[in-house]
Protein backbone atom coordinates (compact mmCIF):
# COMPACT_ATOMS: atom_id res chain seq x y z
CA UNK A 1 2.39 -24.04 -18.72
CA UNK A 2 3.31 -26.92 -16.04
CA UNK A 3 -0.26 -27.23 -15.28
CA UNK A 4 -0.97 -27.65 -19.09
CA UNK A 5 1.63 -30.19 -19.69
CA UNK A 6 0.42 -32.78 -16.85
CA UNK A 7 -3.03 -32.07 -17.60
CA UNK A 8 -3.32 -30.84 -21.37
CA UNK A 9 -5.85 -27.82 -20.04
CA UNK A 10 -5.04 -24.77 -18.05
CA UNK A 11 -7.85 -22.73 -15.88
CA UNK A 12 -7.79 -19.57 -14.77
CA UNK A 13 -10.81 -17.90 -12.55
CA UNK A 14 -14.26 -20.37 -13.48
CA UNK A 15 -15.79 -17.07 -14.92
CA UNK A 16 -13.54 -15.24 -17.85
CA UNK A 17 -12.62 -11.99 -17.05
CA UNK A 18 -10.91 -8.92 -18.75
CA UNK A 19 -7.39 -9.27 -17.24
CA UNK A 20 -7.30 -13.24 -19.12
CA UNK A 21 -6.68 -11.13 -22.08
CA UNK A 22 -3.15 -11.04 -20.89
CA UNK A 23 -2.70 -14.04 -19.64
CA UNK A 24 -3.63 -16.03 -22.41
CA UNK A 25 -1.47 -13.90 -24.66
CA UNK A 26 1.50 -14.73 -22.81
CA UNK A 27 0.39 -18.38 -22.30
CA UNK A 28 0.32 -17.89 -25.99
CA UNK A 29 3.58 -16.42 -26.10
CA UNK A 30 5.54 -19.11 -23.87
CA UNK A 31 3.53 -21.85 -25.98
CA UNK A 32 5.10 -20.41 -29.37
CA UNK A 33 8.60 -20.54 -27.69
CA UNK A 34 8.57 -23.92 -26.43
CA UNK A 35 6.69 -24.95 -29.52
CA UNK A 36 4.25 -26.09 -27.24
CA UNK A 37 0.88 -26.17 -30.29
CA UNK A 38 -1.70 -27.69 -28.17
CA UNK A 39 -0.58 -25.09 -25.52
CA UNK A 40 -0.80 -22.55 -28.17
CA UNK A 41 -4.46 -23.61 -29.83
CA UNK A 42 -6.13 -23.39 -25.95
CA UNK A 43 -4.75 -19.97 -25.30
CA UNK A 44 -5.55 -18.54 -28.88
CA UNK A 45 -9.15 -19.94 -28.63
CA UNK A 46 -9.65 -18.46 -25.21
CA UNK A 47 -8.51 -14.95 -26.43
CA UNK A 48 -10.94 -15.06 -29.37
CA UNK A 49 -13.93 -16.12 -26.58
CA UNK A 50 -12.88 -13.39 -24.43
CA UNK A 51 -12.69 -10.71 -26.65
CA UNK A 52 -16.24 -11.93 -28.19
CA UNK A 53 -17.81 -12.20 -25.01
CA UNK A 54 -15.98 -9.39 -22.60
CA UNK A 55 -15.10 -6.68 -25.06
CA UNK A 56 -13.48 -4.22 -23.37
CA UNK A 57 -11.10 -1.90 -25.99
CA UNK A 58 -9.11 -1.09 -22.70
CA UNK A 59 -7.97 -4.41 -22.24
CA UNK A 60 -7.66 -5.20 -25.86
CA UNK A 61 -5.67 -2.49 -26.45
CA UNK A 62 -3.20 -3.34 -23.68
CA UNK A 63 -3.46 -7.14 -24.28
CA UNK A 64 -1.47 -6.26 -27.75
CA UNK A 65 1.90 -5.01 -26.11
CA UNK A 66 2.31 -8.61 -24.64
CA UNK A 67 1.67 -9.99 -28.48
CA UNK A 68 4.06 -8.24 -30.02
CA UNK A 69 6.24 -8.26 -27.55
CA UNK A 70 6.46 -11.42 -26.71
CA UNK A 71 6.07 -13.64 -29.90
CA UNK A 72 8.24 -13.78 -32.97
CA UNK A 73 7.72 -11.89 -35.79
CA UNK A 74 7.22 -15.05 -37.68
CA UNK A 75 4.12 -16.37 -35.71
CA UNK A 76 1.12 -14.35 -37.14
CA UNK A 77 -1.94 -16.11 -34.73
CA UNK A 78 -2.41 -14.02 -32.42
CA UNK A 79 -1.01 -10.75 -34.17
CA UNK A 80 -3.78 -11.64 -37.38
CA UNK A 81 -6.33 -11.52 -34.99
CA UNK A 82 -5.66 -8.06 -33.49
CA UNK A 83 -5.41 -6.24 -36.55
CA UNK A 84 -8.78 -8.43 -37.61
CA UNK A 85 -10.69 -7.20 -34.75
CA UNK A 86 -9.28 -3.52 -34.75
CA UNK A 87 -10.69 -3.50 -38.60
CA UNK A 88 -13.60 -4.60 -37.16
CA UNK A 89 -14.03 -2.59 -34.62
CA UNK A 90 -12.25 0.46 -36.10
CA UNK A 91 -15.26 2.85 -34.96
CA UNK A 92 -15.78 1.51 -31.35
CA UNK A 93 -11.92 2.09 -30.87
CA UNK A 94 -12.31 5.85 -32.84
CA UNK A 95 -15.06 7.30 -30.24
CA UNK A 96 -14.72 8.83 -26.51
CA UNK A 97 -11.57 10.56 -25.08
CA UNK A 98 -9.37 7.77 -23.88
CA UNK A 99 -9.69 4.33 -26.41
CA UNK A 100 -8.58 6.77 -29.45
CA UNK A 101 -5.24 7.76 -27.41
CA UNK A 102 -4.89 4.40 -26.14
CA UNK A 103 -4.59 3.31 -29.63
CA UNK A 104 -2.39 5.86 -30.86
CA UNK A 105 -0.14 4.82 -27.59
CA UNK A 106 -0.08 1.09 -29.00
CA UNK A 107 0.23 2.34 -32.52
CA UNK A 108 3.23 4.47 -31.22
CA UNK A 109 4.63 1.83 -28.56
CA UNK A 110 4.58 -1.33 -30.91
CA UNK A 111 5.89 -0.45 -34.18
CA UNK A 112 4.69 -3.75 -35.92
CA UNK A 113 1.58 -3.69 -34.23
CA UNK A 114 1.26 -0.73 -36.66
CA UNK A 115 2.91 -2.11 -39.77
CA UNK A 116 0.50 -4.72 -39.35
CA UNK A 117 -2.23 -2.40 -39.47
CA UNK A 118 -0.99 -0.18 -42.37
CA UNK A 119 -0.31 -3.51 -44.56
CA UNK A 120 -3.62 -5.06 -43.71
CA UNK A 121 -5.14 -1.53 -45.30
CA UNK A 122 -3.36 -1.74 -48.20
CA UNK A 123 -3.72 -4.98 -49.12
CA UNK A 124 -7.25 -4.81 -48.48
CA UNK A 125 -8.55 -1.98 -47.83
CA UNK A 126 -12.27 -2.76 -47.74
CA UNK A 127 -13.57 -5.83 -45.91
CA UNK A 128 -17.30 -6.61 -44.74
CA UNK A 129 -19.96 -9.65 -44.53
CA UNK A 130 -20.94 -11.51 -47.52
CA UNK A 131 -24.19 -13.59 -46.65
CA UNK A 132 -22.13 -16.73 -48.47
CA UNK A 133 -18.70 -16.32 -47.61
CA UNK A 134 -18.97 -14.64 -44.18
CA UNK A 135 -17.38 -12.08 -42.29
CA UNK A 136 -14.51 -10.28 -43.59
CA UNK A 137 -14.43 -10.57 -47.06
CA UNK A 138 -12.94 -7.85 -49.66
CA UNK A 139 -15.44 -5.66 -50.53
CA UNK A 140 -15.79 -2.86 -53.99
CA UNK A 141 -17.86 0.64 -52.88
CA UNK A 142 -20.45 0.41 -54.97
CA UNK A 143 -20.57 4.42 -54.76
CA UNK A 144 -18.41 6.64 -53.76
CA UNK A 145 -19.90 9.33 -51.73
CA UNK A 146 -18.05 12.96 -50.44
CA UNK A 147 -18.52 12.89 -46.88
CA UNK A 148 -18.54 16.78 -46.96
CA UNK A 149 -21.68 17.21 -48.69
CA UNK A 150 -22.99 13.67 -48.57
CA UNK A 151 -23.06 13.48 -53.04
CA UNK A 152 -22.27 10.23 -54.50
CA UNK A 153 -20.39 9.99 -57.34
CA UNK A 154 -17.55 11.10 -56.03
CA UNK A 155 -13.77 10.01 -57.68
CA UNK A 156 -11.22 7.93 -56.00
CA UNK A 157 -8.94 9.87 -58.36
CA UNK A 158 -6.29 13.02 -56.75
């Protein structure tokens, strides 16, 4: 933070690596309590590059204790982009024998982590890629299909 206040930039090693996750969240973090926004904007953007560039559902995963933990339940920027890229990456973090009980861990360890995630479902609970609007976007199934026997037609109905 010092070094960002005399020189309105902060660097870490030249190359990004995985353990920045955590560092910028907490830069993040300390930014939102001194109401430092420049602060803030430079450590959000690097998150977003690193998990773009690095991805790594390890350090994701962990980097969201420090998020919740550490920021006020009123300041959704970093917090709106977890439960973004989980959605996103819902399948990546779903496969193998570790990420899936890493997740539950977080899910289990950070309570609004996982209120987040339950209220982002229900409030949309579809999203993909619309060539004109982008990534993200609600989405209607155009067919419902019963992953049991693979028929479509199948009704959202109990």
């Amino acid at each position: 933070m010092i070094e960002f206040l005399y020189t309105s930039r902060y660097t870490l090693d030249e190359k990004p690596n995985l353990d920045d996750l955590k560092v910028h969240a907490e830069l993040y973090a300390i930014a939102d309590k001194y109401e430092i926004t420049h602060l803030a904007s430079e450590a959000k953007l690097r998150y977003c590059k690193v998990i773009q560039t690095l991805w790594d559902p390890g350090a994701f995963l962990n980097s969201i204790h420090s998020i919740y933990d550490l920021t006020s339940d009123t300041n959704r920027g970093l917090r709106d982009i977890v439960v973004a890229c989980v959605r996103r990456r819902r399948r990546e973090l779903s496969h193998g024998d570790e990420i899936p009980a890493l997740f539950r861990n977080v899910c289990h360890d950070v309570p609004a982590f996982s209120a987040d995630m339950i209220g982002s479902f229900m409030q949309s609970p579809l999203l993909g890629r619309c060539h004109d609007c982008g990534p993200d976007q609600l989405v209607e199934a155009l067919q419902l299909r019963c992953l049991h026997c693979g028929k479509g037609g199948a009704s959202d109905a109990w």
